[in-house]
Protein backbone atom coordinates (compact mmCIF):
# COMPACT_ATOMS: atom_id res chain seq x y z
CA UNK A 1 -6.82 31.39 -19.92
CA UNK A 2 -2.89 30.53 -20.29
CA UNK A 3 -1.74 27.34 -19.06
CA UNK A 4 -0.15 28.34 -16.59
CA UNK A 5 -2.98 30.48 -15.06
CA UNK A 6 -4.77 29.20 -12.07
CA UNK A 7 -8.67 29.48 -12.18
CA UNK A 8 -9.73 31.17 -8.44
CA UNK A 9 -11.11 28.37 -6.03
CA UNK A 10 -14.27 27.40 -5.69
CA UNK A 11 -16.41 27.19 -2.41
CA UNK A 12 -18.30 24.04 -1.14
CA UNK A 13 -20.60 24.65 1.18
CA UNK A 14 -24.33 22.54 2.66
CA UNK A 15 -27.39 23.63 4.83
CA UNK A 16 -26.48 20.73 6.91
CA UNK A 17 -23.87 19.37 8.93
CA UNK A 18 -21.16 18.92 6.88
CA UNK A 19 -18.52 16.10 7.26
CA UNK A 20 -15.79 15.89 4.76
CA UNK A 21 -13.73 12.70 4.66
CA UNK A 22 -10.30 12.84 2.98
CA UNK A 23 -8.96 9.43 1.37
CA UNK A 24 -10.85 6.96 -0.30
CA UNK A 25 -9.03 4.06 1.09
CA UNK A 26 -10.59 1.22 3.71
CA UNK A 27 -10.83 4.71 6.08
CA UNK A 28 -12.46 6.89 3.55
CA UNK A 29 -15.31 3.98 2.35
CA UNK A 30 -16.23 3.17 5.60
CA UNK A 31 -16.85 6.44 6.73
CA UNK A 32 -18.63 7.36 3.81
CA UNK A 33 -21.05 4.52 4.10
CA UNK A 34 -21.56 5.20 7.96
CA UNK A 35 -22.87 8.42 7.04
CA UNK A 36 -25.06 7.13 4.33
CA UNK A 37 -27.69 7.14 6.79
CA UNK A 38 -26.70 10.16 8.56
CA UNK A 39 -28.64 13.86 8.81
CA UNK A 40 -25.11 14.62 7.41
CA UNK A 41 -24.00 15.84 3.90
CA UNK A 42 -21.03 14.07 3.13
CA UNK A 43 -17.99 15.14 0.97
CA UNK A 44 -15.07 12.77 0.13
CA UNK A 45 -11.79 13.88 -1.41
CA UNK A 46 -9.65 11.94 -3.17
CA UNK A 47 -6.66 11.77 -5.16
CA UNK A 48 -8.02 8.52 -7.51
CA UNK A 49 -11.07 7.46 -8.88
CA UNK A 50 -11.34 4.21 -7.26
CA UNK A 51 -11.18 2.45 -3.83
CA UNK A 52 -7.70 0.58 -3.55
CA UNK A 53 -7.72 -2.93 -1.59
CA UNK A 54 -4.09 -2.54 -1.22
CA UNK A 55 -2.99 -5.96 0.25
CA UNK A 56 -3.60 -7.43 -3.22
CA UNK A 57 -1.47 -5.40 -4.84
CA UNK A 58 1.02 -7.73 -5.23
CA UNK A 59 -1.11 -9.76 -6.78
CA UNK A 60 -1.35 -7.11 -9.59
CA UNK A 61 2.14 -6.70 -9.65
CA UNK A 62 2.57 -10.81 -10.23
CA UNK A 63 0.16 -11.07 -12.63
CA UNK A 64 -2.63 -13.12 -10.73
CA UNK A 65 -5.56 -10.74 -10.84
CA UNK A 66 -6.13 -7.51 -12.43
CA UNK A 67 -6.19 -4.17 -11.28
CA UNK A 68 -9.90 -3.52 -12.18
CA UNK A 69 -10.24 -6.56 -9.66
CA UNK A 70 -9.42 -4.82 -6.30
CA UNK A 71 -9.74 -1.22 -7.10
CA UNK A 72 -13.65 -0.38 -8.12
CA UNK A 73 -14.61 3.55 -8.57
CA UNK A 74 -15.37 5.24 -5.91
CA UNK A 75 -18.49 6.60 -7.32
CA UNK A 76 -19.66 3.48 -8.53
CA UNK A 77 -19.50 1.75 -5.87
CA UNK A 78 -21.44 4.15 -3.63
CA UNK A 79 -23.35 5.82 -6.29
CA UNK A 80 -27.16 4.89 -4.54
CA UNK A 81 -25.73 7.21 -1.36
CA UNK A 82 -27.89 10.61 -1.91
CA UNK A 83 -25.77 12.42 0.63
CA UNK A 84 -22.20 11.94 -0.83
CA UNK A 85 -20.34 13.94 -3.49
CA UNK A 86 -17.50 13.03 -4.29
CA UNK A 87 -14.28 15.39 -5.37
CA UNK A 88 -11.28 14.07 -7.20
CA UNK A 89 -8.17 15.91 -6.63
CA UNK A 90 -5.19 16.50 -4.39
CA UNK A 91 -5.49 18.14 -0.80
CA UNK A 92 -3.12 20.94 -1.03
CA UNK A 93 -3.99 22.69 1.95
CA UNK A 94 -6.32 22.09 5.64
CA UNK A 95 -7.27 24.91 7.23
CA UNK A 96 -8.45 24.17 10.82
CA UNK A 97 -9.19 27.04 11.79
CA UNK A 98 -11.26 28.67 9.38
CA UNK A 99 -12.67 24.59 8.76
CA UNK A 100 -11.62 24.24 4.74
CA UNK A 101 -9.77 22.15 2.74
CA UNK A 102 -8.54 22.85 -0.53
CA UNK A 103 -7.66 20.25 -3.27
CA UNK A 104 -6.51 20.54 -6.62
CA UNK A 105 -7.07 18.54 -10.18
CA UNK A 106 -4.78 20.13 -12.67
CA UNK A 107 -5.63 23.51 -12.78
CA UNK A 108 -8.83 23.91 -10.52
CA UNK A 109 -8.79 24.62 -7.55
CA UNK A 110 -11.54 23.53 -5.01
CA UNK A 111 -12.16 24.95 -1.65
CA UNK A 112 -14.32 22.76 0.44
CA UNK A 113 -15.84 23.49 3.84
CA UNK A 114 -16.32 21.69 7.02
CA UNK A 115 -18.42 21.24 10.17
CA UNK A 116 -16.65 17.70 10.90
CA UNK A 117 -13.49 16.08 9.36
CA UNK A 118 -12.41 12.82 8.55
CA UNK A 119 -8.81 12.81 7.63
CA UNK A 120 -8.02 8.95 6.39
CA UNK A 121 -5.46 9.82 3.95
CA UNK A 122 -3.45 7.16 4.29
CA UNK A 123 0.66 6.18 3.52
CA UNK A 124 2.88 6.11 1.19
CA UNK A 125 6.60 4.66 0.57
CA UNK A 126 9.89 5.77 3.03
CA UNK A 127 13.14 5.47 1.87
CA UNK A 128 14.69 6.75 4.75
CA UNK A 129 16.09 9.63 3.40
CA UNK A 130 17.32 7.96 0.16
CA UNK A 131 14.05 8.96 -2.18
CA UNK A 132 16.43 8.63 -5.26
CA UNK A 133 15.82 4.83 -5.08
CA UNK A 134 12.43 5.30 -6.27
CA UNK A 135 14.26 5.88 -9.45
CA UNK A 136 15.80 2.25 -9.13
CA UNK A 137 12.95 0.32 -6.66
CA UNK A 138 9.42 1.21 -7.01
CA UNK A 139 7.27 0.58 -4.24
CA UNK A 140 3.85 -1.02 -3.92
CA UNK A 141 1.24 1.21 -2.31
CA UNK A 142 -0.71 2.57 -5.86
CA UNK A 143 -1.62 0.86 -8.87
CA UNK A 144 1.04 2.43 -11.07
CA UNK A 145 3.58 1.10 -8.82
CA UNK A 146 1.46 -2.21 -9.17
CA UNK A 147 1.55 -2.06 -12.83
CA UNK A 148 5.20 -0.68 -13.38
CA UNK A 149 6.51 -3.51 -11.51
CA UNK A 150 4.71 -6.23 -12.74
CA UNK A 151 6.76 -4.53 -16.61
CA UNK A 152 9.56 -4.47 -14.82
CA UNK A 153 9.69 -8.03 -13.76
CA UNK A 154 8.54 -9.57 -17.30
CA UNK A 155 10.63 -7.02 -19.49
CA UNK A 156 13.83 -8.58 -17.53
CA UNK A 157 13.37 -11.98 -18.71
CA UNK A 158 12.55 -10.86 -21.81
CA UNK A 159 15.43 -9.01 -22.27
CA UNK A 160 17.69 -11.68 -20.87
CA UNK A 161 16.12 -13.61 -23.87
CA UNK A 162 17.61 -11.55 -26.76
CA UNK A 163 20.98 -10.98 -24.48
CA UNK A 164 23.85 -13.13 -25.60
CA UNK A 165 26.34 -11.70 -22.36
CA UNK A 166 26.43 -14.01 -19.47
CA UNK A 167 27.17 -10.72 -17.23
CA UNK A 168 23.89 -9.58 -18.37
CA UNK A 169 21.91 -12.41 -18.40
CA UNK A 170 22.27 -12.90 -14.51
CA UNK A 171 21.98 -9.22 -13.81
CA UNK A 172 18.38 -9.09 -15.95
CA UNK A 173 17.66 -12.68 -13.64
CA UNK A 174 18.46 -11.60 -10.23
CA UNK A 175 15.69 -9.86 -8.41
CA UNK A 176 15.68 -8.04 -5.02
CA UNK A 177 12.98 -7.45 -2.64
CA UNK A 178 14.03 -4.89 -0.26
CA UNK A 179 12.16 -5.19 2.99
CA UNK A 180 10.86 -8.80 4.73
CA UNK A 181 7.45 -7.88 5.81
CA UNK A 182 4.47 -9.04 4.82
CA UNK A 183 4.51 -7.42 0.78
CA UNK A 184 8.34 -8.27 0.46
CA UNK A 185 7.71 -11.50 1.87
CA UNK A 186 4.70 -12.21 -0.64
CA UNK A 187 6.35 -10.39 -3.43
CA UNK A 188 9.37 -12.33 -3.19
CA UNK A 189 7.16 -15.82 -3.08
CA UNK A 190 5.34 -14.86 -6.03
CA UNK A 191 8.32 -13.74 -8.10
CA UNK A 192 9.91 -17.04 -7.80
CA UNK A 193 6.68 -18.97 -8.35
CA UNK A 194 6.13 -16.98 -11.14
CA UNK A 195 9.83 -18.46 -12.39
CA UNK A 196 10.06 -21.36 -11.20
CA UNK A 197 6.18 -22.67 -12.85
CA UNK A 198 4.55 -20.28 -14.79
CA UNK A 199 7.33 -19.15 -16.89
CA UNK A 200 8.96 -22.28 -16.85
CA UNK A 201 9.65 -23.51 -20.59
CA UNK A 202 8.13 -20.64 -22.29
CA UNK A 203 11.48 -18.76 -23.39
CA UNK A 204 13.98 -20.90 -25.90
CA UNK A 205 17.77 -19.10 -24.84
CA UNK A 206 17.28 -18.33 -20.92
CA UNK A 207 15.97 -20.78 -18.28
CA UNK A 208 13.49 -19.09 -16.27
CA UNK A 209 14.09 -21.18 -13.21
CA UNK A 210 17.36 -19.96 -12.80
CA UNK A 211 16.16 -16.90 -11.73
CA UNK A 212 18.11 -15.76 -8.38
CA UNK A 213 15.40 -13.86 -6.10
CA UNK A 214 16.88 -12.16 -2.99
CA UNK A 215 14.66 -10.81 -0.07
CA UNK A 216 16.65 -8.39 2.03
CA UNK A 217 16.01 -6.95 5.56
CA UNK A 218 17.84 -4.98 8.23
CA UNK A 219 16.17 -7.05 10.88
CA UNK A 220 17.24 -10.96 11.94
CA UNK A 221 13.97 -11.86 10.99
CA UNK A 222 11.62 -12.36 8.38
CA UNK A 223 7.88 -11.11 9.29
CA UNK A 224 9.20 -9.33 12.67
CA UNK A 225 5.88 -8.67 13.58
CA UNK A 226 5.05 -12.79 13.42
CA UNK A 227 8.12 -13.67 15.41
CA UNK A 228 9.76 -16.99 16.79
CA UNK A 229 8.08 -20.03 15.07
CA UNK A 230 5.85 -18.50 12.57
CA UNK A 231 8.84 -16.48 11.13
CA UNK A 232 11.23 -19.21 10.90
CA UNK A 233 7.95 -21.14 8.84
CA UNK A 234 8.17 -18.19 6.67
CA UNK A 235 11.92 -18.30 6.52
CA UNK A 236 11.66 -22.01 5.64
CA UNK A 237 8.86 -22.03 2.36
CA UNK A 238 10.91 -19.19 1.05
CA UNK A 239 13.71 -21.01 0.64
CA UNK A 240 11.99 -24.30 -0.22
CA UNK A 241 10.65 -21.72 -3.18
CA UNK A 242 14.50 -20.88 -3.69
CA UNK A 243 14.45 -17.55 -2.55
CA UNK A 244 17.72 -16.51 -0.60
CA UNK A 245 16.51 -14.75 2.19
CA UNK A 246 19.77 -12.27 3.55
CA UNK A 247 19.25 -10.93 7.01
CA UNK A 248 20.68 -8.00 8.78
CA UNK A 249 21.43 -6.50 5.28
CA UNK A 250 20.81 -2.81 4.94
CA UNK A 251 21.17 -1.03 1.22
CA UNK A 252 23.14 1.91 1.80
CA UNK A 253 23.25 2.91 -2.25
CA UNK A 254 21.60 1.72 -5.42
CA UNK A 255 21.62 2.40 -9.09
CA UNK A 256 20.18 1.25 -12.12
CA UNK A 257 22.28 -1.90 -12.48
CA UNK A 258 22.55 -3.05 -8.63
CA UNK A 259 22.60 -2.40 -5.36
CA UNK A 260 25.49 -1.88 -2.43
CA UNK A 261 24.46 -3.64 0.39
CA UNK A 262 25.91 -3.23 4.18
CA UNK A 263 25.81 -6.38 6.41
CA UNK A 264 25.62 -6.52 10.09
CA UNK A 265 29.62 -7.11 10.71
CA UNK A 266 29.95 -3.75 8.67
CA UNK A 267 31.09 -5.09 5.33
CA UNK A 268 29.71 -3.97 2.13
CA UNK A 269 28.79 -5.72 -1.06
CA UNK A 270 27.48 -5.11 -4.19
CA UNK A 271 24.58 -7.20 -5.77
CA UNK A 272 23.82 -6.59 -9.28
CA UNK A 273 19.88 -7.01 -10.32
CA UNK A 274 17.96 -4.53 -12.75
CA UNK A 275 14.81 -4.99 -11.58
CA UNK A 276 14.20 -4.11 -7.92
CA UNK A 277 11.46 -4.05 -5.37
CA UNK A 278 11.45 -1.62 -2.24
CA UNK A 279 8.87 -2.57 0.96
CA UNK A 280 11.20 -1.79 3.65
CA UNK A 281 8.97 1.15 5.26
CA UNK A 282 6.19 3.88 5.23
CA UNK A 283 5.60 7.28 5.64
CA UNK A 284 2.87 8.96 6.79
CA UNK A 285 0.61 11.41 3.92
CA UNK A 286 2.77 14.96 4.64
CA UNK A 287 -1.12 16.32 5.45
CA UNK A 288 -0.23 15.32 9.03
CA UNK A 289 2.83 18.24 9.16
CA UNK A 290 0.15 20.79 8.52
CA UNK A 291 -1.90 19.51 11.46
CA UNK A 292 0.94 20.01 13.37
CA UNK A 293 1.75 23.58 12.17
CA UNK A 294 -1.36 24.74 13.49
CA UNK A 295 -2.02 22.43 16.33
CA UNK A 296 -0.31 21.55 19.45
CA UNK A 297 -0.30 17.93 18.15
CA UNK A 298 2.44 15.73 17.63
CA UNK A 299 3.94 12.94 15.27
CA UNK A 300 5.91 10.64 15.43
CA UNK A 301 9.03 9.66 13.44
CA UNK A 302 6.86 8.40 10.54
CA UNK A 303 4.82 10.98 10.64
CA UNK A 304 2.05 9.76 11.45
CA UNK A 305 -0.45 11.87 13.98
CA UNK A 306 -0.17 11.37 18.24
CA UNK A 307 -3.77 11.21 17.82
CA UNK A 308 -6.12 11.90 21.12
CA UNK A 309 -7.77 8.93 22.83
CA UNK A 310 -10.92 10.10 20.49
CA UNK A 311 -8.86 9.98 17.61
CA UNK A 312 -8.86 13.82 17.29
CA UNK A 313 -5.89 16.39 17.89
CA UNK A 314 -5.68 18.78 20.77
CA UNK A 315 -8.28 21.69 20.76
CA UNK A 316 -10.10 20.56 17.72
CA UNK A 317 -12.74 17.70 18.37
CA UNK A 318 -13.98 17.69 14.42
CA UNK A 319 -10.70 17.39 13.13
CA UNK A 320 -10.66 12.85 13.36
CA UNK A 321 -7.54 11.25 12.01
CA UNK A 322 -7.48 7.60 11.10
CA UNK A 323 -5.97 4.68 9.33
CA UNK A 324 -2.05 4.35 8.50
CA UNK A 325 -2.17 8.45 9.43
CA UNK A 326 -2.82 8.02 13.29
CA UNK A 327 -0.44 7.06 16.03
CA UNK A 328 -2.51 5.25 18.25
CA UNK A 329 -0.44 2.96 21.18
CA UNK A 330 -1.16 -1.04 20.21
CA UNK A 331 -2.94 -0.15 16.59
CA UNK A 332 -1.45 -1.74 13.69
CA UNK A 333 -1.12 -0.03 10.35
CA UNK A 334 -3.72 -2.62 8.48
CA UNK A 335 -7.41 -2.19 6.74
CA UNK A 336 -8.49 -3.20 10.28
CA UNK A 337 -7.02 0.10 12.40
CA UNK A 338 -8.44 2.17 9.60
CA UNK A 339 -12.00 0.63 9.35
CA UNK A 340 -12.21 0.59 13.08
CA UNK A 341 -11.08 4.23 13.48
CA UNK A 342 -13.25 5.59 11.07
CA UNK A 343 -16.65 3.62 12.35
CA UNK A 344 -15.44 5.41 15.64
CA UNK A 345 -15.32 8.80 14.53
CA UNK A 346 -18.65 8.41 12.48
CA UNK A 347 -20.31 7.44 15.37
CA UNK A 348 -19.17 10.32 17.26
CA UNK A 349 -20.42 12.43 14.82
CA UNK A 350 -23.48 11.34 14.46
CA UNK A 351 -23.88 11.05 18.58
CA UNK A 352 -22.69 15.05 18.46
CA UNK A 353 -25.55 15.50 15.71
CA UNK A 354 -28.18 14.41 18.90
CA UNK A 355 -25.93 16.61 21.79
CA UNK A 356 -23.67 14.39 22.78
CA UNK A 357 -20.26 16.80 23.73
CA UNK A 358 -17.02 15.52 22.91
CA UNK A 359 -16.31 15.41 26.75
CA UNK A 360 -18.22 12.58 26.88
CA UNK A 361 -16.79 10.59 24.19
CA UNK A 362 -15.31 6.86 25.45
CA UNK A 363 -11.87 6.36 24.14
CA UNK A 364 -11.32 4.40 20.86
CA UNK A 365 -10.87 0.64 21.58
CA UNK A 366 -9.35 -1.35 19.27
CA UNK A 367 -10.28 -4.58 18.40
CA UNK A 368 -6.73 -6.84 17.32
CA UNK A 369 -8.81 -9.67 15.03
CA UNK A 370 -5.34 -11.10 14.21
CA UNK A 371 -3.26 -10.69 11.42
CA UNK A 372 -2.31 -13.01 8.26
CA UNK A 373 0.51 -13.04 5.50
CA UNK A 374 0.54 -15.45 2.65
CA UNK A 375 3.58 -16.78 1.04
CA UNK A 376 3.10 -18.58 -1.77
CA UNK A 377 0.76 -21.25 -2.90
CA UNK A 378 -1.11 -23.35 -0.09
CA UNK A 379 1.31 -21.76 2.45
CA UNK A 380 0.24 -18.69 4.72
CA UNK A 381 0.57 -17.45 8.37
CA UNK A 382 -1.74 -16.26 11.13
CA UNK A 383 -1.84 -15.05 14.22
CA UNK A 384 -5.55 -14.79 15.92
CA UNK A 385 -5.57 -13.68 19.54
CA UNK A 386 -7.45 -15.49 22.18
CA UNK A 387 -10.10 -12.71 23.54
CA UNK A 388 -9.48 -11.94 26.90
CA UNK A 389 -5.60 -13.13 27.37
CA UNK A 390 -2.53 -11.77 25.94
CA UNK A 391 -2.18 -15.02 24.13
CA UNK A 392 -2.45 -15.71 20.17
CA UNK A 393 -3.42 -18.96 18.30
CA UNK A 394 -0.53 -19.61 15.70
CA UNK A 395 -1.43 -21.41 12.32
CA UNK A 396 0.77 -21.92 9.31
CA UNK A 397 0.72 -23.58 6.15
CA UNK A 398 -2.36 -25.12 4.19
CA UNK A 399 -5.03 -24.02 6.89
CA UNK A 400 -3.58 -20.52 7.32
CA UNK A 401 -3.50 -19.94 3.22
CA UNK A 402 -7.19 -20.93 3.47
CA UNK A 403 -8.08 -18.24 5.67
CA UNK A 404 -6.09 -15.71 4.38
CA UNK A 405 -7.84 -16.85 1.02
CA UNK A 406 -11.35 -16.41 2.85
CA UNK A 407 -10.62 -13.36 4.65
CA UNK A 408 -9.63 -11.24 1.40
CA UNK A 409 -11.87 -12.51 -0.53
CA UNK A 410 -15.01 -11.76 1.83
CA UNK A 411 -13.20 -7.61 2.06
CA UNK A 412 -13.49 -6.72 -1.18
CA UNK A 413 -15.82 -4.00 -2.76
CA UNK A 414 -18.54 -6.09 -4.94
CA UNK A 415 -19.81 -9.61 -5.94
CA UNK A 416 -18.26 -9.32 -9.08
CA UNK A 417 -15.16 -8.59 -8.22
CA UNK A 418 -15.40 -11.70 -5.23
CA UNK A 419 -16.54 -13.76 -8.53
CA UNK A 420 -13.79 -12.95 -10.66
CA UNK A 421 -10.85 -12.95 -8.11
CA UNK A 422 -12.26 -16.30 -6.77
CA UNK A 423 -11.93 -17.84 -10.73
CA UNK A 424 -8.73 -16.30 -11.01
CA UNK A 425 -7.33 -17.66 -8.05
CA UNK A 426 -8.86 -21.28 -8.49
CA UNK A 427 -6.85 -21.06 -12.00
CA UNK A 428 -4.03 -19.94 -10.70
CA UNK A 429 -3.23 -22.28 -7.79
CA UNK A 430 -4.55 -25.42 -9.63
CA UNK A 431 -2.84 -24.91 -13.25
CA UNK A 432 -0.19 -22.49 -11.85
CA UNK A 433 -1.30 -19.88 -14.89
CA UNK A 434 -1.92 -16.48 -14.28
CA UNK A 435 -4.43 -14.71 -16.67
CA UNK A 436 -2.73 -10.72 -16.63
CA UNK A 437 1.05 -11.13 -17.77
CA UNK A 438 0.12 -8.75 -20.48
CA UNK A 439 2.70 -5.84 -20.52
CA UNK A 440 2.32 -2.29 -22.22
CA UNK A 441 5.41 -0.83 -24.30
CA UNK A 442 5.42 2.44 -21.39
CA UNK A 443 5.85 -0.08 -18.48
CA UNK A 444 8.82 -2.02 -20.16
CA UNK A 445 10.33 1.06 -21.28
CA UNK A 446 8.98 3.87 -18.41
CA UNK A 447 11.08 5.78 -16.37
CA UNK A 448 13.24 3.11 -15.32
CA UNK A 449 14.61 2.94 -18.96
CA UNK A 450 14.85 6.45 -19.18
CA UNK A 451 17.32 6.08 -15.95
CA UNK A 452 19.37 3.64 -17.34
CA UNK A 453 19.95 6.19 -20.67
CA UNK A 454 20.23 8.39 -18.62
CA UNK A 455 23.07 7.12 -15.77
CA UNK A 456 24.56 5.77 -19.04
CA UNK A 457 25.05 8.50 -20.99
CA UNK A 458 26.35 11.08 -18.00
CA UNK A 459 23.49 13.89 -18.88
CA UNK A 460 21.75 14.04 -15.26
CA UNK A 461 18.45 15.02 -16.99
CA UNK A 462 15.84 14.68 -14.65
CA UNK A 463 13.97 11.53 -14.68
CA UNK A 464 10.45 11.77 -15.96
């Protein structure tokens, strides 16, 4: 067969009910082990190998724990689950009404059938329109991104080593983080930590604490979310770190070399920085446009899904969305929303499986257990809400970064990986080392070389 020849798909079918979750995110796992139990055959699809704990990403990125750490296989980790096969490959296509969904790895195509769907598959990275800074500003949803950035960020101070221009030098040593949420907020804390004490004294022609890095946001606010006194907390350790935190800054344009900022009295201004981070927004998996095409359902400007009160779209009670792909009123795009969502819709499953209609279903309640955001070492915020008020306990500092420390540690996949993560994290907070600074040769010099050569040289080849 040519390469360019595309093998005909293949079917996937069961005797039993048949539930196929899509996603193997905090969505995807949970459902999948709901229905371990189940008179249910259960079929996840999946674009990567492994279950992603995604808030630790950064963490990657900064060289504190490895990849390996928060992103098990998927297989592995729910290998002793009899009713589960897994698929890797891309969903191409969901067909509600004739109940398939077909995915494709390279070449093959598979064609999977349904009784019951799970669709949990997640976010990934807006740019508002602007996807050409991806070029210029990787985000930080996948472990790629994770592992480009953390080249990225060590291949500028090493090249500010061997650079003998002043110019240069403070271009290669100013970093960005676009975006003052919680992962620009911790990216930008761990950056300068990462210059200011673990890199301190280990290059001989460039200071490493001189390092400028510059958290941007549109908003007047760090952490909007947080608000009032836990954001100006936030506001406050960042620049105790030395970060320069620039509010009501929007980046209307961006290249290799810099960035053109616009500020809130309508000025522009150009800051120059090589290495770049973008966490200024999300956008919904495009899976949620085909739902729409043949559903009466809507989404919103993200596009994520107007979900029913069960969680399902309009005239199809199998087809459950959950996770960062729902709209649901009050539900926050965090491991919680998806965890919750997708215990709900295995449950109603497995309550249709004994009768139970879909009529009778009780709306999906969510359960707000708070929310947390670290920003550098021994200094954290969280807000906890105080069941049965509208009110929310506020912590920050030392007690908050304990919790935080606690709370991640006790959600990820597998004593070992709690084990190692809690060793690399004593290590790292008490010496200030970090054990995975080690670089490959196609992160330093990836695509974001090739875009340099390539805005350089005038040839508008397409980046690879």
């Amino acid at each position: 067969m040519s390469a360019a020849a595309t093998p005909p798909a293949q079917a996937t079918t069961t005797a039993r009910h048949h539930v196929v979750v899509i996603g193997s995110g905090f969505g995807g796992l949970t459902a999948a082990r709901e229905l371990a139990k189940a008179d249910v055959d259960v079929t996840v699809i999946a674009k990567t190998t492994h279950h992603l704990f995604q808030p630790l990403l950064y963490q990657v990125a900064t060289g504190i724990i490895s990849e390996g750490q928060i992103a098990p296989p998927f297989r592995v980790v729910r290998r002793k689950q009899k009713n589960l096969t897994v698929v890797l490959g891309e969903v191409e296509d969901i067909d509600i009404s004739a109940k398939t969904v077909t995915s494709r790895l390279l070449e093959r195509v598979t064609t999977t059938s349904y009784d019951s769907i799970i669709i949990a598959a997640g976010a990934g990275q807006s740019y508002f329109g602007n996807d050409r800074f991806a070029e210029f500003a990787p985000g930080l949803k996948t472990i790629d991104d994770a592992l480009e950035l953390r080249g990225r960020i060590l291949g500028a101070f090493e090249q500010a080593e061997l650079s003998d221009d002043p110019e240069e030098r403070d271009r290669l040593l100013t970093f960005v983080v676009v975006g003052a949420g919680a992962t620009g907020v911790e990216m930008a804390g761990q950056i300068a930590e990462m210059a200011r004490k673990t890199l301190k004294g280990t290059f001989r022609n460039i200071d490493s604490t001189t390092a400028r890095v510059i958290l941007l946001d549109g908003a007047p606010v760090v952490l909007p979310p947080y608000g009032g006194k836990l954001s100006r907390k936030a506001a406050e350790k960042l620049a105790k770190l030395g970060v320069e935190v620039q509010l009501g800054a929007m980046v209307v344009d961006m290249d290799y070399d810099g960035l053109v900022v616009k500020d809130s009295d309508g000025t522009t201004r150009r800051i120059e920085s090589q290495c770049k981070v973008w966490s200024a927004g999300v956008s919904a998996s495009p899976l949620g446009k085909q739902l729409e095409a043949q559903s009466e359902v809507e989404l919103d400007r993200a596009g994520r899904v107007k979900v029913l009160p069960d969680l399902t779209i309009p005239g199809h009670p199998e087809v459950f969305v959950v996770g960062d792909m729902a709209f649901v009123d009050g539900v926050p795009g965090m491991a919680q929303g998806a965890i919750q969502g997708a215990r709900y819709a295995t449950d109603a499953i497995k309550a249709g499986l004994s009768g139970a209609t879909a009529q009778s279903r009780k709306p999906f309640s969510y359960w707000d257990k708070g929310s947390m955001a670290t920003i550098a070492r021994l200094s954290a915020v969280a807000q906890i809400p105080i069941p049965g008020t509208k009110k929310k306990i506020e912590i920050a500092g030392f007690l908050a970064w304990l919790g935080w420390l606690f709370l991640h540690l006790m959600y990820l996949v597998g004593h070992r990986s709690r084990f190692t993560t809690f060793i690399d994290w004593t290590l790292a907070f008490t010496t200030r080392s970090r054990s995975q600074l080690a670089i490959t040769e196609q992160q330093v010099f990836g695509r974001s070389a090739i875009a340099r050569l390539e805005q350089r040289s005038g040839e508008g080849k397409e980046v690879a």
